[in-house]
Protein backbone atom coordinates (compact mmCIF):
# COMPACT_ATOMS: atom_id res chain seq x y z
CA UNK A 1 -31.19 37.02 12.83
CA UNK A 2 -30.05 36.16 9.10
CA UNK A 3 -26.75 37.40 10.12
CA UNK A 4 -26.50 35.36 12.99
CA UNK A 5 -27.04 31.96 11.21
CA UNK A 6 -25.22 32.53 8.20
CA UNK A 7 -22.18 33.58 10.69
CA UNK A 8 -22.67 30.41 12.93
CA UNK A 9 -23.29 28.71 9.36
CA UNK A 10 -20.15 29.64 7.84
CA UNK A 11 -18.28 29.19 11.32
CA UNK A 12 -19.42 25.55 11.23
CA UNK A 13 -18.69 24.63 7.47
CA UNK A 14 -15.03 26.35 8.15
CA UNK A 15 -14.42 24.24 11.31
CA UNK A 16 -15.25 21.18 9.69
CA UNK A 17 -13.02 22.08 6.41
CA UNK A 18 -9.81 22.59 8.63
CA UNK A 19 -9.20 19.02 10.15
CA UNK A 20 -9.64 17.19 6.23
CA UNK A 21 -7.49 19.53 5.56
CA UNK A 22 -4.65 19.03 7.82
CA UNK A 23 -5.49 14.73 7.52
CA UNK A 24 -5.00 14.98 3.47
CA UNK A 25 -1.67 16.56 4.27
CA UNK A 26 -1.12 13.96 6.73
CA UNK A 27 -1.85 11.39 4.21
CA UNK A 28 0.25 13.14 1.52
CA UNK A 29 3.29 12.78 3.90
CA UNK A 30 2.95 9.25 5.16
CA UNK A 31 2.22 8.61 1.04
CA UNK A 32 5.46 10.69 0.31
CA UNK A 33 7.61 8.85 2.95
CA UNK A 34 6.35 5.35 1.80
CA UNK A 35 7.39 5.66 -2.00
CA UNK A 36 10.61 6.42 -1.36
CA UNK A 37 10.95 8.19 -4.33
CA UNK A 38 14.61 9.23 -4.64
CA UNK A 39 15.19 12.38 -7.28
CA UNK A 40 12.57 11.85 -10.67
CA UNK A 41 12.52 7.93 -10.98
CA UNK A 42 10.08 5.48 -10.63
CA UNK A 43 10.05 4.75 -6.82
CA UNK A 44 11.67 1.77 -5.96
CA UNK A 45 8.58 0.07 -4.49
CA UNK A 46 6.91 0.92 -7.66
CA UNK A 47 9.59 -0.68 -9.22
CA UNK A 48 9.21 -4.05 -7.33
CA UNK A 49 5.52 -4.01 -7.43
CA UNK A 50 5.72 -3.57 -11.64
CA UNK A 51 7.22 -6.87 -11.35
CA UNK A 52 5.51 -8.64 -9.53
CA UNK A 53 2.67 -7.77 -11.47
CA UNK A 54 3.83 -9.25 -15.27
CA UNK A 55 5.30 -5.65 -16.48
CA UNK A 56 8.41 -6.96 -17.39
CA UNK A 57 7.38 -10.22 -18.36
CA UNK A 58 8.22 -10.06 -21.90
CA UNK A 59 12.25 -9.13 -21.12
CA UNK A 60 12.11 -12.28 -19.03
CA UNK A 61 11.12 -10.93 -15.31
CA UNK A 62 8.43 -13.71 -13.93
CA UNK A 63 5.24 -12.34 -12.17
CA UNK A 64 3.99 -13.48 -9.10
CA UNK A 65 5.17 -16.28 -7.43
CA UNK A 66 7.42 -16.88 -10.05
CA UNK A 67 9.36 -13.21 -9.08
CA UNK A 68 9.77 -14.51 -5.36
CA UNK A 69 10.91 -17.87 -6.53
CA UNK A 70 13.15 -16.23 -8.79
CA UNK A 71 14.78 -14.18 -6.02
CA UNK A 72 15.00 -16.35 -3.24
CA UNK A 73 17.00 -18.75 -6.06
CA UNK A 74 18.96 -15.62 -7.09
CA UNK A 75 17.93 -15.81 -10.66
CA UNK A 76 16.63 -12.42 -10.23
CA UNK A 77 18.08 -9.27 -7.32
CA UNK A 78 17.63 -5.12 -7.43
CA UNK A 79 20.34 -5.00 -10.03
CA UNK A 80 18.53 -7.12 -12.48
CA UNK A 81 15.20 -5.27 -11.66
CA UNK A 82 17.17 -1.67 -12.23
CA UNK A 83 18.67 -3.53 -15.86
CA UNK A 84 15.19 -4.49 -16.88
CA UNK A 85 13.88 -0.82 -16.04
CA UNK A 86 16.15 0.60 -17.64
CA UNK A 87 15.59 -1.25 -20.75
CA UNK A 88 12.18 -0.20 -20.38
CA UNK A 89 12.64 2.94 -20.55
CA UNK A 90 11.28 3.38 -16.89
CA UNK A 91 14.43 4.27 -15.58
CA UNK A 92 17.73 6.28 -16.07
CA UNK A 93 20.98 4.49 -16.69
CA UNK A 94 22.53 6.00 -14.25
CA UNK A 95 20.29 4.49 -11.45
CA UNK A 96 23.01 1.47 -11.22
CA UNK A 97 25.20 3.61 -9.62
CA UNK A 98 22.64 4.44 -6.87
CA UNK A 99 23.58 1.97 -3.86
CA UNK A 100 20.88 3.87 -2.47
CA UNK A 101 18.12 2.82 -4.40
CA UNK A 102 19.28 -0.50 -5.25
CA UNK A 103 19.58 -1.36 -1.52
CA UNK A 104 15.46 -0.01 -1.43
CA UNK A 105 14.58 -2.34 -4.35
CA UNK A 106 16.40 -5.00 -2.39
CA UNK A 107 14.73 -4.65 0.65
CA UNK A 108 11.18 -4.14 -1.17
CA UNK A 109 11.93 -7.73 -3.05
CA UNK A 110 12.55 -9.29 0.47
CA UNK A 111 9.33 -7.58 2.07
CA UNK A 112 7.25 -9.87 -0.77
CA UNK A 113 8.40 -12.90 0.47
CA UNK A 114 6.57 -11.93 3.34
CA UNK A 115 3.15 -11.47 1.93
């Protein structure tokens, strides 16, 4: 009898290991995917969101409202970002020759106007 419910025991704690499981995966994927992390530097929405939250405040990047005001007026774009970054020691140099990433950081500044 001991057999049986430590089997039907072990059969239910197994079961109910499997779908977290597969859902933390899932999770880890849509994570992955939404970074956009392109080779070993700071993803490009991480980037952005540094910004807009004061990081590079003291090399002249605004915060806030100030960061969307600055972009929409063109005071401040994905190459300027990438510069400040760099500076920073947050990013490689040779991220300004990554169309690629500076078209992300682009599109990541527009997507705050939006918030």
């Amino acid at each position: 009898m001991k057999r049986i419910i430590l089997g039907s025991l072990s059969a239910v704690i197994l079961s109910s290991l499997a779908p977290s499981v597969f859902a933390s995966e899932e999770v880890a994927a849509i994570n992955l995917q939404g970074s956009r992390t392109i080779g070993n530097e700071l993803p490009p929405i991480t980037l952005v969101q540094l910004a807009y939250q004061g990081y590079f405040k003291d090399l002249g990047i605004p915060s806030h409202g100030g960061l969307i005001a600055a972009f929409v007026s063109k005071q401040v774009d994905a190459e300027t970002l990438v510069r400040t970054a760099i500076a920073k020691g947050r990013l490689s140099p040779e991220t300004l020759n990554n169309q690629e990433y500076l078209n992300i950081v682009s599109t990541d500044l527009h997507s705050l106007m939006s918030h």
